[in-house]
N, C-alpha and C. Protein backbone atom coordinates (compact mmCIF):
# COMPACT_ATOMS: atom_id res chain seq x y z
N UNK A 1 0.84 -1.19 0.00
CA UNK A 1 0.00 0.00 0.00
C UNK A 1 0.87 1.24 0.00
N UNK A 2 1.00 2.05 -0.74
CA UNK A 2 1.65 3.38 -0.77
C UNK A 2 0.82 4.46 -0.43
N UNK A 3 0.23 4.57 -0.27
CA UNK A 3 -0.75 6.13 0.71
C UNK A 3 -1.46 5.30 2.21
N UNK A 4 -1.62 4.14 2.01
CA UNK A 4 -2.42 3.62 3.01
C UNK A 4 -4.12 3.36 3.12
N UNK A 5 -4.39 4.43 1.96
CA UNK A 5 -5.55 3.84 0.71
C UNK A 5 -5.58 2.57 -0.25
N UNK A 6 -4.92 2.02 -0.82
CA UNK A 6 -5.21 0.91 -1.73
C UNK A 6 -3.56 0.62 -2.16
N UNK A 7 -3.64 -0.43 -3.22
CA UNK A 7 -2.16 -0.77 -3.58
C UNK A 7 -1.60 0.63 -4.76
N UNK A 8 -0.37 0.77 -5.06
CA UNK A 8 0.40 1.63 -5.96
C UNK A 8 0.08 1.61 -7.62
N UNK A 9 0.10 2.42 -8.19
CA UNK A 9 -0.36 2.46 -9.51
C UNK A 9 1.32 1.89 -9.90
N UNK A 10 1.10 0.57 -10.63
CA UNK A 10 2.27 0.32 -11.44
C UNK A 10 3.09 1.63 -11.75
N UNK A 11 4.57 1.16 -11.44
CA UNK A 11 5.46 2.69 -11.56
C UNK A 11 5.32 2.61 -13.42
N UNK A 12 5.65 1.65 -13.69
CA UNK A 12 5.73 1.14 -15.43
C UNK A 12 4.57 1.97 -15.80
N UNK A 13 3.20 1.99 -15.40
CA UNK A 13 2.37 2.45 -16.15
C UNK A 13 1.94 4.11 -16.06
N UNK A 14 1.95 4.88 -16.52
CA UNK A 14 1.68 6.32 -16.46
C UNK A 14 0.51 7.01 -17.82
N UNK A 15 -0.51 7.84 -17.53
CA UNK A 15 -1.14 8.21 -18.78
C UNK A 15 -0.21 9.43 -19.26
N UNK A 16 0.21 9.27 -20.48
CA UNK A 16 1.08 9.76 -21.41
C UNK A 16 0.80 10.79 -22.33
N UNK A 17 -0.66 10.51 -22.96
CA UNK A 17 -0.60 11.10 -23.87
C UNK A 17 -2.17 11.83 -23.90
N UNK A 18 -2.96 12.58 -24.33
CA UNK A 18 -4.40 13.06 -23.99
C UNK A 18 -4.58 12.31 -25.14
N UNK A 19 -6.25 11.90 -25.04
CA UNK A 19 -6.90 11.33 -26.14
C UNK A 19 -7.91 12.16 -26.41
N UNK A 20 -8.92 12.32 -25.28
CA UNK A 20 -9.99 13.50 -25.39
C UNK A 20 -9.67 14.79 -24.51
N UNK A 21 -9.71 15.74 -24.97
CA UNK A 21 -9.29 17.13 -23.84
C UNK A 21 -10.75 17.52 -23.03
N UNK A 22 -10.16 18.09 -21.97
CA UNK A 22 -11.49 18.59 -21.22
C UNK A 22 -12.22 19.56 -22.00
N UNK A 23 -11.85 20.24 -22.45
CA UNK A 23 -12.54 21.09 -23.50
C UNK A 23 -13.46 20.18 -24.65
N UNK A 24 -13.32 19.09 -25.13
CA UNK A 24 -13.90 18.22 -25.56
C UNK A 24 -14.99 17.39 -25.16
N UNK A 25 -14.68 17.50 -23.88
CA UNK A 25 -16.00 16.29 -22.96
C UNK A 25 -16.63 17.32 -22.87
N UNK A 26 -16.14 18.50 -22.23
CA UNK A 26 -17.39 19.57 -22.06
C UNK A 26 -18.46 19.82 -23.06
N UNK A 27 -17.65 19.90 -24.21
CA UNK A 27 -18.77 19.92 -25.13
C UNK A 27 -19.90 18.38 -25.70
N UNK A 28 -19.25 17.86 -25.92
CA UNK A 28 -20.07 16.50 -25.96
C UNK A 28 -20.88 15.94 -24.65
N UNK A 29 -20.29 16.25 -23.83
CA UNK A 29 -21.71 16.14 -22.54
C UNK A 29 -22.79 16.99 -22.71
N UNK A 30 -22.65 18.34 -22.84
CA UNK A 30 -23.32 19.18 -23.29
C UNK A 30 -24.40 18.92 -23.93
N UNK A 31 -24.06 18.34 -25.49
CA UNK A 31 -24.98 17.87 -26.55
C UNK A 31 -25.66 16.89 -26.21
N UNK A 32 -25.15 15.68 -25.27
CA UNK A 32 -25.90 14.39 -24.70
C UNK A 32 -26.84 14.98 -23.74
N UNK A 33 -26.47 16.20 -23.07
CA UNK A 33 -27.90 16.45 -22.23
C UNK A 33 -28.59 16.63 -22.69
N UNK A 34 -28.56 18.23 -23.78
CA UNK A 34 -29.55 18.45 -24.55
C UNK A 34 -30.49 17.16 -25.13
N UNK A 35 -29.38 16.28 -25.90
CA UNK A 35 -29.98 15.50 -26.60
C UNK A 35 -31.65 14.16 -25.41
N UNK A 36 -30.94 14.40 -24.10
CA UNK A 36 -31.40 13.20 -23.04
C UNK A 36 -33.17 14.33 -23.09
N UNK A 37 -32.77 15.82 -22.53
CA UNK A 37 -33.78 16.70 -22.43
C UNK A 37 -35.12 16.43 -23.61
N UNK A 38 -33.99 16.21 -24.38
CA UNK A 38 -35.51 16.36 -25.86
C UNK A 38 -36.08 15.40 -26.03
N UNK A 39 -35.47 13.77 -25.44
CA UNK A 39 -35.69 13.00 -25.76
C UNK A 39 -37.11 12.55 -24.45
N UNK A 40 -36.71 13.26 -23.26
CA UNK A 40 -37.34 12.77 -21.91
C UNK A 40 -38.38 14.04 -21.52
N UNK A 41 -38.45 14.95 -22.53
CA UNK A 41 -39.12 16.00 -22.02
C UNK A 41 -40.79 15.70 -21.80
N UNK A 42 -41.12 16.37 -20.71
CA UNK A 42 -42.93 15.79 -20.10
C UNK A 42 -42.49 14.68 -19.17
N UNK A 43 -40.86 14.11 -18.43
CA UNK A 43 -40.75 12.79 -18.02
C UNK A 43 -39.56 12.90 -17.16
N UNK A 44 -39.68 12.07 -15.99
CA UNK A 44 -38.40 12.45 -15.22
C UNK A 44 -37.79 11.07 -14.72
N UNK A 45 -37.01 11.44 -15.60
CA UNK A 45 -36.03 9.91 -16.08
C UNK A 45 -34.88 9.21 -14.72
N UNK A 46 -34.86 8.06 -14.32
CA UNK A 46 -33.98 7.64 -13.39
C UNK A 46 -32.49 7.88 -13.64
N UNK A 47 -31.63 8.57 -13.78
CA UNK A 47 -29.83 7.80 -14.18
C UNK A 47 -29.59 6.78 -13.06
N UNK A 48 -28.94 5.92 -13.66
CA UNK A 48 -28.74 5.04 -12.80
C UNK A 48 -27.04 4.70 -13.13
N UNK A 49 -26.29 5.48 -12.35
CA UNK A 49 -24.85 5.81 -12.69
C UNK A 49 -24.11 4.26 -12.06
N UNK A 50 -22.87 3.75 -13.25
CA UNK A 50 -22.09 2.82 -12.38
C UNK A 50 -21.22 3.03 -12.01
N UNK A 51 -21.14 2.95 -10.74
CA UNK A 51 -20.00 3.11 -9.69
C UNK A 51 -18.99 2.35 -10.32
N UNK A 52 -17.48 3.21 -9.57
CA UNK A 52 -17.06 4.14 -9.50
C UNK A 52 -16.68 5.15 -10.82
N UNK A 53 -16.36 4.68 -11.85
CA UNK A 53 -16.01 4.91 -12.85
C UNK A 53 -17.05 6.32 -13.72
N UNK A 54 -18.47 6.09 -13.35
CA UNK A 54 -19.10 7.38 -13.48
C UNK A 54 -19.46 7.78 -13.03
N UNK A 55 -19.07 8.65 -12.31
CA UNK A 55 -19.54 9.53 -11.42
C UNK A 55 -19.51 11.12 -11.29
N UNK A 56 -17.79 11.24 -12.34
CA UNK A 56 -17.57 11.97 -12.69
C UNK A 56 -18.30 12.87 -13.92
N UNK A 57 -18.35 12.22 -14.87
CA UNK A 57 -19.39 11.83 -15.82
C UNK A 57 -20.91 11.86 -15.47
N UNK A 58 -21.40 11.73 -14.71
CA UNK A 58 -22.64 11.52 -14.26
C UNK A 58 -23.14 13.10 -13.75
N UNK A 59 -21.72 13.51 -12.58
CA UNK A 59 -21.98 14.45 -12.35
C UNK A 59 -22.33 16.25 -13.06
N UNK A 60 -21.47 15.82 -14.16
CA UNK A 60 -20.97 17.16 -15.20
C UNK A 60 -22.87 16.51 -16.37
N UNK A 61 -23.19 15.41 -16.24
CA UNK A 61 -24.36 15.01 -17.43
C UNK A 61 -25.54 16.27 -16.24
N UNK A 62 -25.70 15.50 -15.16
CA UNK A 62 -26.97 16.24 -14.96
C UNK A 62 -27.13 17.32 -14.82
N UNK A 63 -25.77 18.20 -15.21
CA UNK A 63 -26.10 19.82 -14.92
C UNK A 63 -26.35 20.15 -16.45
N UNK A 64 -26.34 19.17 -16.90
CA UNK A 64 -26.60 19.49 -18.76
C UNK A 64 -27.51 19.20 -19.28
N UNK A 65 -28.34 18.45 -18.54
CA UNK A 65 -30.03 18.04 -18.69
C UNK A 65 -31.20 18.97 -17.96
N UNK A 66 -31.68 20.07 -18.40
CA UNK A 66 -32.76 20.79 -18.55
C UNK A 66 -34.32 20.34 -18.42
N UNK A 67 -34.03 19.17 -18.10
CA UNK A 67 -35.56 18.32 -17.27
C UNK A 67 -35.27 18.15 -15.61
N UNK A 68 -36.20 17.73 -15.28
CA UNK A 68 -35.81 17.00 -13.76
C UNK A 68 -35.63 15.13 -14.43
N UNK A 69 -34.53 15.17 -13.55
CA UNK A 69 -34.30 13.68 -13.27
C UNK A 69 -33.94 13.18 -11.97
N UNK A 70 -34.18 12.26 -11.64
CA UNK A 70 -33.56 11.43 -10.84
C UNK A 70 -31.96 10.41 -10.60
N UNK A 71 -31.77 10.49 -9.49
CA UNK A 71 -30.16 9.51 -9.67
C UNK A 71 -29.87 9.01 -8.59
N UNK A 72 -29.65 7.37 -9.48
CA UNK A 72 -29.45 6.58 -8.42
C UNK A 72 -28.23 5.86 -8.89
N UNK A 73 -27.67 4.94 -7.62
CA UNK A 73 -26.49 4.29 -7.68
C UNK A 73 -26.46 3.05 -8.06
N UNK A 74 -25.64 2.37 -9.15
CA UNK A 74 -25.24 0.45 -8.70
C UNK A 74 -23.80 0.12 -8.90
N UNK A 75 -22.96 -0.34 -7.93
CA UNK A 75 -22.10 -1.10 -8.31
C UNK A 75 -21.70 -1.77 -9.21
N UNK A 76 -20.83 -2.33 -9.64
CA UNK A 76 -20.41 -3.58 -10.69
C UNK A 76 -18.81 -3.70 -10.52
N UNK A 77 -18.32 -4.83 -10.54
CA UNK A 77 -16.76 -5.09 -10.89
C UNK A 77 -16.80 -5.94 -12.33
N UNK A 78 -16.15 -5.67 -12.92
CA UNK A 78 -15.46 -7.10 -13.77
C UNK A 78 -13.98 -6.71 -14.22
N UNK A 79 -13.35 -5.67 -13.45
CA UNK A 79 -11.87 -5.17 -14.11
C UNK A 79 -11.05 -5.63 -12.80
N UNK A 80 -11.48 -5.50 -11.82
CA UNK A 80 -10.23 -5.38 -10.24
C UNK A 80 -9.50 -4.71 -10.38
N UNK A 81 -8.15 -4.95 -10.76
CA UNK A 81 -6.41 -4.17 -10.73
C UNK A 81 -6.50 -4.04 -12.23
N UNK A 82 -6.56 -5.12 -12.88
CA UNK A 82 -5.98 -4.92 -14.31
C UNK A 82 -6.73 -3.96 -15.59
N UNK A 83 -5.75 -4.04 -16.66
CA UNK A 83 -6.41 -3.33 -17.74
C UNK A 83 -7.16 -4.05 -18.77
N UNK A 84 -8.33 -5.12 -18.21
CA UNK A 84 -8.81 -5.96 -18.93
C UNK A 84 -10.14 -6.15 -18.46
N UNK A 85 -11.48 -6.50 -18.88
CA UNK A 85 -12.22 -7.08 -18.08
C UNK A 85 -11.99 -8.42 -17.76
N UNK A 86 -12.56 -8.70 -16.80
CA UNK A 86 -12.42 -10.18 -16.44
C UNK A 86 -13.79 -11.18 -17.00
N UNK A 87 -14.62 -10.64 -17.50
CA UNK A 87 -16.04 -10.74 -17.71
C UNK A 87 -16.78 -11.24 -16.70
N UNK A 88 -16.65 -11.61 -15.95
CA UNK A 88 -17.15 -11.98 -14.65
C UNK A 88 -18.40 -10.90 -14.27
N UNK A 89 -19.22 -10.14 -13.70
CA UNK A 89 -19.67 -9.59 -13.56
C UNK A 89 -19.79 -9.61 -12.24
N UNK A 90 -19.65 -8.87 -11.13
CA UNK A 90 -20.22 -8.74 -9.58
C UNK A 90 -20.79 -7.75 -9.20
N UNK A 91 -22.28 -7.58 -8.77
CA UNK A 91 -22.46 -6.15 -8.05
C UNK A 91 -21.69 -6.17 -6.52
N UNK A 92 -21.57 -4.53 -6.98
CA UNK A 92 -20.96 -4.52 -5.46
C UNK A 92 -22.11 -3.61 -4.90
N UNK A 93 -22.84 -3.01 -4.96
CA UNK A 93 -23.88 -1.86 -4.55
C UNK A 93 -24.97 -1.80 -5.29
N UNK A 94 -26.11 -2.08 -4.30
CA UNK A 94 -27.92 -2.00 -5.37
C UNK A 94 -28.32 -1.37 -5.09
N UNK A 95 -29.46 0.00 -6.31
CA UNK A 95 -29.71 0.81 -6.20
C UNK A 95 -30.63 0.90 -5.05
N UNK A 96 -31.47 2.33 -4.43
CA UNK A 96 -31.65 2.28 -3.24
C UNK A 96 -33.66 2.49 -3.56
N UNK A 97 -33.88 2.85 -4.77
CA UNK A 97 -35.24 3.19 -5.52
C UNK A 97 -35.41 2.45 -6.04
N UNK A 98 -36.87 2.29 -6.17
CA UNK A 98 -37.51 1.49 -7.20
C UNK A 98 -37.37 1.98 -8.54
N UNK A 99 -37.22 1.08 -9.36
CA UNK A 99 -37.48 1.35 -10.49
C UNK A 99 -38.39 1.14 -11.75
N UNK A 100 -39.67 0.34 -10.99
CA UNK A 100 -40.29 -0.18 -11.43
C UNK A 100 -41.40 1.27 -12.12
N UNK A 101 -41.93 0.95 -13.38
CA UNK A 101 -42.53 2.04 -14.11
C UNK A 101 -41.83 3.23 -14.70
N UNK A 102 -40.49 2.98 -14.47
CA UNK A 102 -39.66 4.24 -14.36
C UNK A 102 -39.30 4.44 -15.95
N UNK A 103 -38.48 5.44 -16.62
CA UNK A 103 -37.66 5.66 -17.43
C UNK A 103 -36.51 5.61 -16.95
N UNK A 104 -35.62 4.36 -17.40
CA UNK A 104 -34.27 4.20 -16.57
C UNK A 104 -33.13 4.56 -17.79
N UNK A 105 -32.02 5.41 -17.43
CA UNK A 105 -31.13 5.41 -18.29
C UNK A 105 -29.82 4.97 -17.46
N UNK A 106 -29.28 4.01 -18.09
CA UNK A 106 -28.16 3.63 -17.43
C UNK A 106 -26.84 4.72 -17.77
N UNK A 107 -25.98 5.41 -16.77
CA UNK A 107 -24.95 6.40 -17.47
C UNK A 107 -23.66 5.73 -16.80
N UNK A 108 -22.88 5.17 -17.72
CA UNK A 108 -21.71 4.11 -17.49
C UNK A 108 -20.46 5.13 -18.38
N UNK A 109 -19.19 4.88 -17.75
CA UNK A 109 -18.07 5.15 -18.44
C UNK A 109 -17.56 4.98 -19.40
N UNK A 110 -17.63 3.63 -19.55
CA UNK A 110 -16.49 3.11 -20.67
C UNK A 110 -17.98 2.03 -21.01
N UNK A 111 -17.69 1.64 -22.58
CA UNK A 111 -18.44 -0.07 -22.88
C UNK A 111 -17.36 -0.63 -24.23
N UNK A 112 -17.01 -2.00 -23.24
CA UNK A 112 -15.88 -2.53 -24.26
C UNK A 112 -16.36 -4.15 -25.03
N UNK A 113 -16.39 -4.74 -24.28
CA UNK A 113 -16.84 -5.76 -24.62
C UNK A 113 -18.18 -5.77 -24.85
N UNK A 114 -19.20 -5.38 -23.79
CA UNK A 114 -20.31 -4.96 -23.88
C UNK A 114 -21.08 -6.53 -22.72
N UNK A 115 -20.14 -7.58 -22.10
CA UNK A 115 -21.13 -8.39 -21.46
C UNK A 115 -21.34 -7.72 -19.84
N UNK A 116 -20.67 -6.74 -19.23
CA UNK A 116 -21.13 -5.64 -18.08
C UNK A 116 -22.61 -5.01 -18.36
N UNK A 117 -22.33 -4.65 -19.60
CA UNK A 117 -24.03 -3.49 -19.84
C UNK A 117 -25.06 -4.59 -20.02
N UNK A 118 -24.62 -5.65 -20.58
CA UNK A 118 -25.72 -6.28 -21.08
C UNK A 118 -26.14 -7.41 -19.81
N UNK A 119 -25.45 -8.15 -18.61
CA UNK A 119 -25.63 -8.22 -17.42
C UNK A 119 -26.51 -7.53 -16.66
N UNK A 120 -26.37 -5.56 -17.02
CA UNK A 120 -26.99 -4.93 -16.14
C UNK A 120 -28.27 -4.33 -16.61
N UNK A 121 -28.24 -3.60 -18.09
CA UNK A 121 -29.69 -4.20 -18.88
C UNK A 121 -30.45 -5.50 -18.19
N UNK A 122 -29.91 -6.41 -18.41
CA UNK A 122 -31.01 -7.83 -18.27
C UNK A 122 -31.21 -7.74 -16.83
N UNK A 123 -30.17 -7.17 -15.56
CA UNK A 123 -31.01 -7.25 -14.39
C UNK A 123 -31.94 -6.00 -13.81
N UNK A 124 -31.92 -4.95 -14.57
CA UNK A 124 -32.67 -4.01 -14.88
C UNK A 124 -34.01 -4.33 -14.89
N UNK A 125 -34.13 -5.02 -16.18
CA UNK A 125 -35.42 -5.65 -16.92
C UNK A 125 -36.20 -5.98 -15.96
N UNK A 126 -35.92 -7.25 -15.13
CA UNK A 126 -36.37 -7.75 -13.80
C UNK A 126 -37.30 -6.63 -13.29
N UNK A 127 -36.48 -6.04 -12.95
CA UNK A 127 -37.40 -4.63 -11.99
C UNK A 127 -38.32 -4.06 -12.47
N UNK A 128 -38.88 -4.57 -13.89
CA UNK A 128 -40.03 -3.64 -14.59
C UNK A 128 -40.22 -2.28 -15.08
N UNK A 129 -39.00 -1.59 -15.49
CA UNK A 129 -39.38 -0.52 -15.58
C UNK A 129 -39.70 -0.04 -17.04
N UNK A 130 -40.48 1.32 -17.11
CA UNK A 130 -40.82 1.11 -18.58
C UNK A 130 -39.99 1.47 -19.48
N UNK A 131 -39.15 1.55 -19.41
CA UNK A 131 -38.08 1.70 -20.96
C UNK A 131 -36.80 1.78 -20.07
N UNK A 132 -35.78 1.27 -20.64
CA UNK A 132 -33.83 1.43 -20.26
C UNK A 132 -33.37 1.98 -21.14
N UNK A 133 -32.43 3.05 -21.07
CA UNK A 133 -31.22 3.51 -22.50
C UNK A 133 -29.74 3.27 -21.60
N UNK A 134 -29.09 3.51 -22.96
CA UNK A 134 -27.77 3.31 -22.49
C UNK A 134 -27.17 4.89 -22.81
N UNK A 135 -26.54 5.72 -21.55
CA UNK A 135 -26.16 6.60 -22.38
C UNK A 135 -24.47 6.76 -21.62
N UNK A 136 -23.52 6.72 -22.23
CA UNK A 136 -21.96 6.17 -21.98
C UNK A 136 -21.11 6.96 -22.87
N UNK A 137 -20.30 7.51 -21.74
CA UNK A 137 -19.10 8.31 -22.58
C UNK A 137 -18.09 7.93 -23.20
N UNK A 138 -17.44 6.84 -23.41
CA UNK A 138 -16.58 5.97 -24.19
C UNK A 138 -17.11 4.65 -24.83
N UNK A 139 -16.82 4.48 -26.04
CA UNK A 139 -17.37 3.52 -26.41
C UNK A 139 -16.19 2.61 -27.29
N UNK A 140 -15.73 1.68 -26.84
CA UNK A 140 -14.90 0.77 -27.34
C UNK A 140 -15.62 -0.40 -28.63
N UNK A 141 -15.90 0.52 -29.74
CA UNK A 141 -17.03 -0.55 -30.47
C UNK A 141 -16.21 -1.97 -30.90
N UNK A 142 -14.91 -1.53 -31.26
CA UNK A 142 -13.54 -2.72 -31.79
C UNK A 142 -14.07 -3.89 -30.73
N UNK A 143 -14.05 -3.97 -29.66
CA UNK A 143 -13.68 -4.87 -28.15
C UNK A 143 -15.23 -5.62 -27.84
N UNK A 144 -16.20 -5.07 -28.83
CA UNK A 144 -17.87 -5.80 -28.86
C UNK A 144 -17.74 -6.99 -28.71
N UNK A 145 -18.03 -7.65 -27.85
CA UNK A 145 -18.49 -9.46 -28.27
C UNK A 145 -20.02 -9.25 -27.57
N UNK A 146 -20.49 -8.95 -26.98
CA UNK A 146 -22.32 -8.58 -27.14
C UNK A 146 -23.04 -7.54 -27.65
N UNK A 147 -23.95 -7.63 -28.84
CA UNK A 147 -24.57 -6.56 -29.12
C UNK A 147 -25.35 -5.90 -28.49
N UNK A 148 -25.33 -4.96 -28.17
CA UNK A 148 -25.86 -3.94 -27.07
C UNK A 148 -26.18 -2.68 -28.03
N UNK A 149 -27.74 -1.90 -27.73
CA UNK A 149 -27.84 -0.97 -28.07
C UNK A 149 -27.33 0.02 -27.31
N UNK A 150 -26.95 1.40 -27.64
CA UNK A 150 -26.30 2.76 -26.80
C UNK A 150 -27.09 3.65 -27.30
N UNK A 151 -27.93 4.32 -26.82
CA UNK A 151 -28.57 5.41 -27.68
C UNK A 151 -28.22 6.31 -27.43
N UNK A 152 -26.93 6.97 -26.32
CA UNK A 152 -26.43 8.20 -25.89
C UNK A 152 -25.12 7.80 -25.92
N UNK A 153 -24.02 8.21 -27.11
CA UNK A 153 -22.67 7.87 -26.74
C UNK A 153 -22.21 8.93 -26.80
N UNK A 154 -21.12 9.17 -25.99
CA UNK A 154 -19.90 10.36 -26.04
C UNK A 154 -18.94 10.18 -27.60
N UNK A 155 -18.03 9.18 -27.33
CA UNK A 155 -16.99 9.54 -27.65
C UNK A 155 -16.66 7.37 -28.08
N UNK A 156 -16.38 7.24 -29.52
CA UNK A 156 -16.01 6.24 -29.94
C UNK A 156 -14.28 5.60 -30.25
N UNK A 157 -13.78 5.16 -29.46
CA UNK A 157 -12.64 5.51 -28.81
C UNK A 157 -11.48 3.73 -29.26
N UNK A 158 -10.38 3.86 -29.97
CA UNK A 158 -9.72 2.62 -30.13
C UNK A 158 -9.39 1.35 -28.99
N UNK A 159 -8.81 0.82 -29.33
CA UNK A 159 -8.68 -0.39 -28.29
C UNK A 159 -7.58 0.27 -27.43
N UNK A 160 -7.45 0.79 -26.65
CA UNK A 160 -6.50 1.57 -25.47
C UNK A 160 -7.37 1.63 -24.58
N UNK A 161 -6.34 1.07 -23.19
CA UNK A 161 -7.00 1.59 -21.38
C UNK A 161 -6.42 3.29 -21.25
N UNK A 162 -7.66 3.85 -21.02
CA UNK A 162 -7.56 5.38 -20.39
C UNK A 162 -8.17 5.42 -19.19
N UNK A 163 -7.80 6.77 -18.78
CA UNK A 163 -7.54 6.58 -17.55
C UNK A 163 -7.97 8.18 -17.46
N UNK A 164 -8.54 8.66 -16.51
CA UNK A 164 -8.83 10.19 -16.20
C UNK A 164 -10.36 10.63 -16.21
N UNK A 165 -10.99 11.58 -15.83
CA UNK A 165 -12.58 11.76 -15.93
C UNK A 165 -13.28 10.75 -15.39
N UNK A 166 -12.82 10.22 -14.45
CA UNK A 166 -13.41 9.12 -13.09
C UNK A 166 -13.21 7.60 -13.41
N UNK A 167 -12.15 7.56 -14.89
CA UNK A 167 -12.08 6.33 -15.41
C UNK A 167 -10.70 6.05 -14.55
N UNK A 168 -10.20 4.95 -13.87
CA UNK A 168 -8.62 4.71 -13.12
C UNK A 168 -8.43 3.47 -13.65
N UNK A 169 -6.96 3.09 -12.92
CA UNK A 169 -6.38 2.20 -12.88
C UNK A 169 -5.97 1.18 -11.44
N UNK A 170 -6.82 0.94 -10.86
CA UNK A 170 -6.69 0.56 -9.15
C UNK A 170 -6.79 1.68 -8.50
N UNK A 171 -7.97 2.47 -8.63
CA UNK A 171 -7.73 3.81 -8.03
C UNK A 171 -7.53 4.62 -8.24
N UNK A 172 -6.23 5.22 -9.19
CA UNK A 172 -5.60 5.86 -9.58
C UNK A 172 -6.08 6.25 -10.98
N UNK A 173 -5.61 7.98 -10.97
CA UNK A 173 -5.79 8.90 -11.91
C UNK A 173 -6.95 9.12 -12.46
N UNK A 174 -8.12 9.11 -11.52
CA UNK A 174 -9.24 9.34 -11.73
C UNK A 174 -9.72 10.72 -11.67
N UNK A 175 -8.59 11.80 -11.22
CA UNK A 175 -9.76 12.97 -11.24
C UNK A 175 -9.15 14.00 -12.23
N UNK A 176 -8.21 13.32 -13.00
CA UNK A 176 -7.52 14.14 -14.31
C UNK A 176 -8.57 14.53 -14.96
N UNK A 177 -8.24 16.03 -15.22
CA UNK A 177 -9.93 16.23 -15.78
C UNK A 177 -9.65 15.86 -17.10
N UNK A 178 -9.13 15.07 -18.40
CA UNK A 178 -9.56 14.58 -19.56
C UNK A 178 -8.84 13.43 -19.19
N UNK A 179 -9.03 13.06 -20.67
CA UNK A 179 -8.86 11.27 -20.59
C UNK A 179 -7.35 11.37 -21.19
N UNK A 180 -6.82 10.23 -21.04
CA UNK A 180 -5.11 10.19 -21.20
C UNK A 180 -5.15 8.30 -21.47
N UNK A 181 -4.49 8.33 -22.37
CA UNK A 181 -4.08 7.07 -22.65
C UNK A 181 -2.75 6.30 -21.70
N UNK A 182 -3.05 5.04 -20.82
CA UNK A 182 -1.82 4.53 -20.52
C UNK A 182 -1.41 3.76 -21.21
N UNK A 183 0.11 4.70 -20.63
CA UNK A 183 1.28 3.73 -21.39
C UNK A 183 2.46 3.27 -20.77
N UNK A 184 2.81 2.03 -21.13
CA UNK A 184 3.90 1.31 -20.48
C UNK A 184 5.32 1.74 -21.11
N UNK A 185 6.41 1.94 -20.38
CA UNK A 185 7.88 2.69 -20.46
C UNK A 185 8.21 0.69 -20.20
N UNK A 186 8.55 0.55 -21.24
CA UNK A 186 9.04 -1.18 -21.55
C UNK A 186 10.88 -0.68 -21.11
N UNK A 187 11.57 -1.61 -20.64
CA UNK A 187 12.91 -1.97 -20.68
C UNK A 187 13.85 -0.95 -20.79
N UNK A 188 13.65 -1.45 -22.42
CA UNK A 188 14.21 -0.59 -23.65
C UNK A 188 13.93 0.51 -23.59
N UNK A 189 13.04 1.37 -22.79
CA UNK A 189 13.08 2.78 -22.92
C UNK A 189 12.08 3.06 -23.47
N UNK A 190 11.46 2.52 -24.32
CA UNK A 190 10.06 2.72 -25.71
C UNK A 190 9.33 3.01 -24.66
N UNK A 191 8.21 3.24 -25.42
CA UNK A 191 7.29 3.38 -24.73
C UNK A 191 5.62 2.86 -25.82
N UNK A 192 4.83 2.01 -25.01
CA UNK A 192 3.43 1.48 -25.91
C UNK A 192 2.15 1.86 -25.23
N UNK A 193 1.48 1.55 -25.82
CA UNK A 193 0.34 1.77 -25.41
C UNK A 193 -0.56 0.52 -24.97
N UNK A 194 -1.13 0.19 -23.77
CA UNK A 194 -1.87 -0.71 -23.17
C UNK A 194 -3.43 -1.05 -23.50
């Protein structure tokens, strides 16, 4: 443990390079509110943000939505330490509202593979509510192995782990306000991208 909070961000790994600038999310959150407003207007829609990873994101969406909404919390793991999912799926935290009858929009960070959203879609469903969207600021479409609809995306983004705007790495470098690509300083001095 190096702070006495959690384990050390690999010294090897550091975000290197910007991919999206804050000046960039600002604006594309922007347009996703608008866009959530027009879509939910007469209706006051649930977010149902996944911990930890949006929150940041979650927070900067609802000052950009011009309706009333609601927001609630759920957990999920399937990454732990590494820069991979594990596909595994675990909640760690269930929301605290019903959601039954509701307009639920799920607002998630990243979607790579897509079997996390589609886990949390299907336990969604359960609860009855009347319609789910997906609305997610990174979208890893390359890394798909479940088809999943998104009807609110940010930002369509290559096969690289980033890191910054509440997205980390064990913790770490989550409150960089844009996104930054990590990269590994190999041996040799090079340097790649993860």
């Amino acid at each position: 443990m190096a702070d006495g909070h959690g384990p050390a961000a690999p010294s090897h790994l550091r975000p290197r390079r910007v991919l999206i600038s804050r000046e960039e999310i600002a604006t594309r959150v922007a347009e996703l509110g608008r866009a959530i407003a027009h879509d939910y207007q007469g209706r006051t829609p649930v977010l149902v943000a996944v911990l930890k990873g949006a929150t940041v994101f979650l927070a900067d969406l609802i000052r950009a939505i011009p309706v009333p909404v609601m927001v609630d919390y759920i957990g999920l793991s399937s990454y732990g330490a590494g820069t991979r999912s594990s596909g595994a799926v675990r909640v760690t935290a269930d929301l605290s509202v019903s959601i039954e009858d509701r307009d639920v929009i799920i607002v998630e960070d990243i979607v790579d593979t897509g079997r996390t959203v589609d886990y949390l879609r299907r336990n969604l469903a359960t609860r009855e509510p009347r319609t789910i969207a997906l609305c997610v600021l990174l979208d890893k479409v390359s890394r798909r192995e479940v088809s999943i609809p998104v009807e609110y995306a940010g930002f369509a983004i290559p096969d690289q782990f980033v890191v910054g705007y509440g997205l980390d790495l064990a913790g770490h470098f989550r409150g960089l306000p844009h996104l930054a690509v990590l990269e590994s300083t190999t041996p040799e001095g090079t340097t790649r991208a993860n």
